[in-house]
Protein backbone atom coordinates (compact mmCIF):
# COMPACT_ATOMS: atom_id res chain seq x y z
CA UNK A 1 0.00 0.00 0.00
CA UNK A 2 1.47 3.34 -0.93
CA UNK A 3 1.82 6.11 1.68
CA UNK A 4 -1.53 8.52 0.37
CA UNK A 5 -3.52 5.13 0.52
CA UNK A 6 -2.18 4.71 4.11
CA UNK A 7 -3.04 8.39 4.76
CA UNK A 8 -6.59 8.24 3.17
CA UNK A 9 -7.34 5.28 5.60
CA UNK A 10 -6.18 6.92 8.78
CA UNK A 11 -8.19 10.22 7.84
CA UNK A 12 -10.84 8.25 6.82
CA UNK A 13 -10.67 6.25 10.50
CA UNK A 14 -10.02 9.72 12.07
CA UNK A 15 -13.34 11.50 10.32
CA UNK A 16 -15.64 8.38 11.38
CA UNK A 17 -14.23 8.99 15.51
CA UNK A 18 -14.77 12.52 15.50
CA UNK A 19 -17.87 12.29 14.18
CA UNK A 20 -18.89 9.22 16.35
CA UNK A 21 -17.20 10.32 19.73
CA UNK A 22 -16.89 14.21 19.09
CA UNK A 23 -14.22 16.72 20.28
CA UNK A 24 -13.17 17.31 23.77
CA UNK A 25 -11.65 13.84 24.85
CA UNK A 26 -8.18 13.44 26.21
CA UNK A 27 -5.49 12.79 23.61
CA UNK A 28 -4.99 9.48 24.55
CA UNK A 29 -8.81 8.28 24.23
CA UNK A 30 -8.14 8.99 20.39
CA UNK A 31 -4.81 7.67 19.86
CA UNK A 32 -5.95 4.04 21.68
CA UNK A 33 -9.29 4.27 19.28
CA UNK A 34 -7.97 5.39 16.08
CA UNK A 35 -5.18 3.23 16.34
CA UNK A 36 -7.34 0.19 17.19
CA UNK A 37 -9.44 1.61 14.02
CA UNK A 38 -6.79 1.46 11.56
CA UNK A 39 -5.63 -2.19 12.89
CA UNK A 40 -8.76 -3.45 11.52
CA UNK A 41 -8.11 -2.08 8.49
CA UNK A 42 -5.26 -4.13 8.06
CA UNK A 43 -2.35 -1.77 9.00
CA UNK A 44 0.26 -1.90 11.37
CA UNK A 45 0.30 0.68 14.28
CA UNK A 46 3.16 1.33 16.60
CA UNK A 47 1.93 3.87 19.43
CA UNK A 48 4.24 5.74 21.51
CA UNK A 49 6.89 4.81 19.10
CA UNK A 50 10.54 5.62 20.73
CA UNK A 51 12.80 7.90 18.05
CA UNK A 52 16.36 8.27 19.11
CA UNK A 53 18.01 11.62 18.43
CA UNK A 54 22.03 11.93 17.18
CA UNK A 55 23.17 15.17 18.45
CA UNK A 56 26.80 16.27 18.57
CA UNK A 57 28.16 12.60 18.49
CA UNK A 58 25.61 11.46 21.27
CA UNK A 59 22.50 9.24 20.55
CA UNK A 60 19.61 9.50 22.62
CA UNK A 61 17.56 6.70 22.66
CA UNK A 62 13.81 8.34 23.12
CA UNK A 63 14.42 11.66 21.95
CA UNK A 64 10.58 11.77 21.19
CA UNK A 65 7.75 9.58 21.28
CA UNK A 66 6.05 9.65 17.94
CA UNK A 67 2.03 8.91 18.45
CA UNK A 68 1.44 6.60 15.68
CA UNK A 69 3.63 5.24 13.01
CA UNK A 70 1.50 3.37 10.61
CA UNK A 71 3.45 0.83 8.60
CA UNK A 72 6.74 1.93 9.33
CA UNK A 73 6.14 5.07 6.81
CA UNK A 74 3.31 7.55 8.29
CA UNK A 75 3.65 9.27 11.55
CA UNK A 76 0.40 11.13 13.19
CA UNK A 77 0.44 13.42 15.54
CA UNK A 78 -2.90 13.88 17.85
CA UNK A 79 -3.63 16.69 19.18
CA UNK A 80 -6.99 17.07 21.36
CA UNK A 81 -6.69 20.98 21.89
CA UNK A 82 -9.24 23.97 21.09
CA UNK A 83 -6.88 24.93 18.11
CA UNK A 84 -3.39 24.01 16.96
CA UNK A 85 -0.68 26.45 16.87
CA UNK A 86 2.35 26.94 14.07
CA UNK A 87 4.49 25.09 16.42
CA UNK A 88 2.78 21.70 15.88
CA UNK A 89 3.31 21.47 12.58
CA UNK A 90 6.89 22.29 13.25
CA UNK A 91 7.35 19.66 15.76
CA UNK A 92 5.85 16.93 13.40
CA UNK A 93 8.09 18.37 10.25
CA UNK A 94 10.85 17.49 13.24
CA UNK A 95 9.74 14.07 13.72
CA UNK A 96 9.95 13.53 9.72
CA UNK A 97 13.10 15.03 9.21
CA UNK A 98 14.58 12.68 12.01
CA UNK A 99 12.75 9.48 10.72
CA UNK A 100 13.27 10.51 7.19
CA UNK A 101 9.99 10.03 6.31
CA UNK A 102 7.82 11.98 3.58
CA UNK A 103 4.54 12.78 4.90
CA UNK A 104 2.85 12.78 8.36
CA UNK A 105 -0.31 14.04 9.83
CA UNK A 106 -1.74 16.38 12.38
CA UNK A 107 -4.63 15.54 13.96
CA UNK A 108 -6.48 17.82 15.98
CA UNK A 109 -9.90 16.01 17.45
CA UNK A 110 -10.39 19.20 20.13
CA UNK A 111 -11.52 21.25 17.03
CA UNK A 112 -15.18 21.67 16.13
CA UNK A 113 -14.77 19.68 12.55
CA UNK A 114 -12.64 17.41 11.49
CA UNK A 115 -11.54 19.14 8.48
CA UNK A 116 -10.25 22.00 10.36
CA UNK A 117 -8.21 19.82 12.60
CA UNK A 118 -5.86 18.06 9.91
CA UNK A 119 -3.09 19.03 8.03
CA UNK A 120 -0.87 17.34 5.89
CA UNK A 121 2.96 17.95 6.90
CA UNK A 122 5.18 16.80 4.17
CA UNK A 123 9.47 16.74 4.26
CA UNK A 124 10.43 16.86 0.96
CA UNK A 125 7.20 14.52 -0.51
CA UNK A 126 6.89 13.83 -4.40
CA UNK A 127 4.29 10.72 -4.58
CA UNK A 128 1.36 12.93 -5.20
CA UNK A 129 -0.16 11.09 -8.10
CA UNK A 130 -2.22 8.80 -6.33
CA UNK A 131 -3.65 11.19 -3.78
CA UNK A 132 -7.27 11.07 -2.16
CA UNK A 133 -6.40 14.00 -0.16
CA UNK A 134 -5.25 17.10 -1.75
CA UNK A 135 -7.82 19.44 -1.80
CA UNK A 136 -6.09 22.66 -1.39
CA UNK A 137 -2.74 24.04 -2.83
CA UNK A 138 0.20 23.40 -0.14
CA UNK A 139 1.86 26.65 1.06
CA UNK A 140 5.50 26.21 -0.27
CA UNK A 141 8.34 26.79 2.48
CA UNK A 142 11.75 28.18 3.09
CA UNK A 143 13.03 24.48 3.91
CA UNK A 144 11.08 22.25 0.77
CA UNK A 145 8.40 21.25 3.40
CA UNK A 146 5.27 21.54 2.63
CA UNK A 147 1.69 22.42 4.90
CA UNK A 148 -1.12 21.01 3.61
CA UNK A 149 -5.25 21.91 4.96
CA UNK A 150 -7.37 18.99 4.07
């Protein structure tokens, strides 16, 4: 399964919780639920997954905790907050820089619709073809990366 097929299914699974549990439930209610979601959809989900960080000839071991990694290529972020701020998608650009992954997604279920609570963070993405997803134009930036608004 290519990476926009595994990122239509975890929006997808996302869109059906929020609209079945609504906003305003801790963080970790929606990673456990939307994590068990995907599983049934045939996916592999690693929660809480441990990144190590290199810095200055050191490695850390758990630098960060990623929420989700879904099949070893999409990382999502949850967020269960009244509205994200630019430093989200900065920390999740972070993540994919450090994984070297293309694409990951935000997910804010404390917003009052889904579609205002995910964005598409990409680090230097090209696979676009294929994509379910891309509804607006990305907002270029400084680094390659690219913001998306579903």
């Amino acid at each position: 399964m290519d990476i926009e097929a595994i990122a239509h299914t975890v929006v997808d699974c996302g869109f059906k919780i929020h609209t079945g549990l609504g906003p305003g439930l801790l963080e970790s209610v929606y990673e456990v639920v939307l994590a068990q979601r995907i599983e049934q959809r045939g996916l592999r989900v690693l929660r809480q997954y441990p990144v190590p960080i290199i810095f200055d000839g050191i490695t850390f071991a758990e630098g960060f905790r990623a929420d989700l990694l879904i099949e070893d290529r999409l990382i999502v972020e949850l967020k269960s907050i009244e509205r994200l701020a630019p430093v989200h998608s900065k920390q999740l650009l972070t993540y994919l820089r450090l994984l070297n992954l293309p694409l990951g997604l935000l997910i804010n279920f404390g917003d009052a619709t889904f579609k205002a609570g995910v964005k598409r963070i990409t680090n230097n993405h090209t696979e676009f073809a294929s994509s379910q997803l891309r509804i607006h134009q990305p907002k270029p930036t400084k680094d390659n990366s690219e913001e998306r608004t579903i």
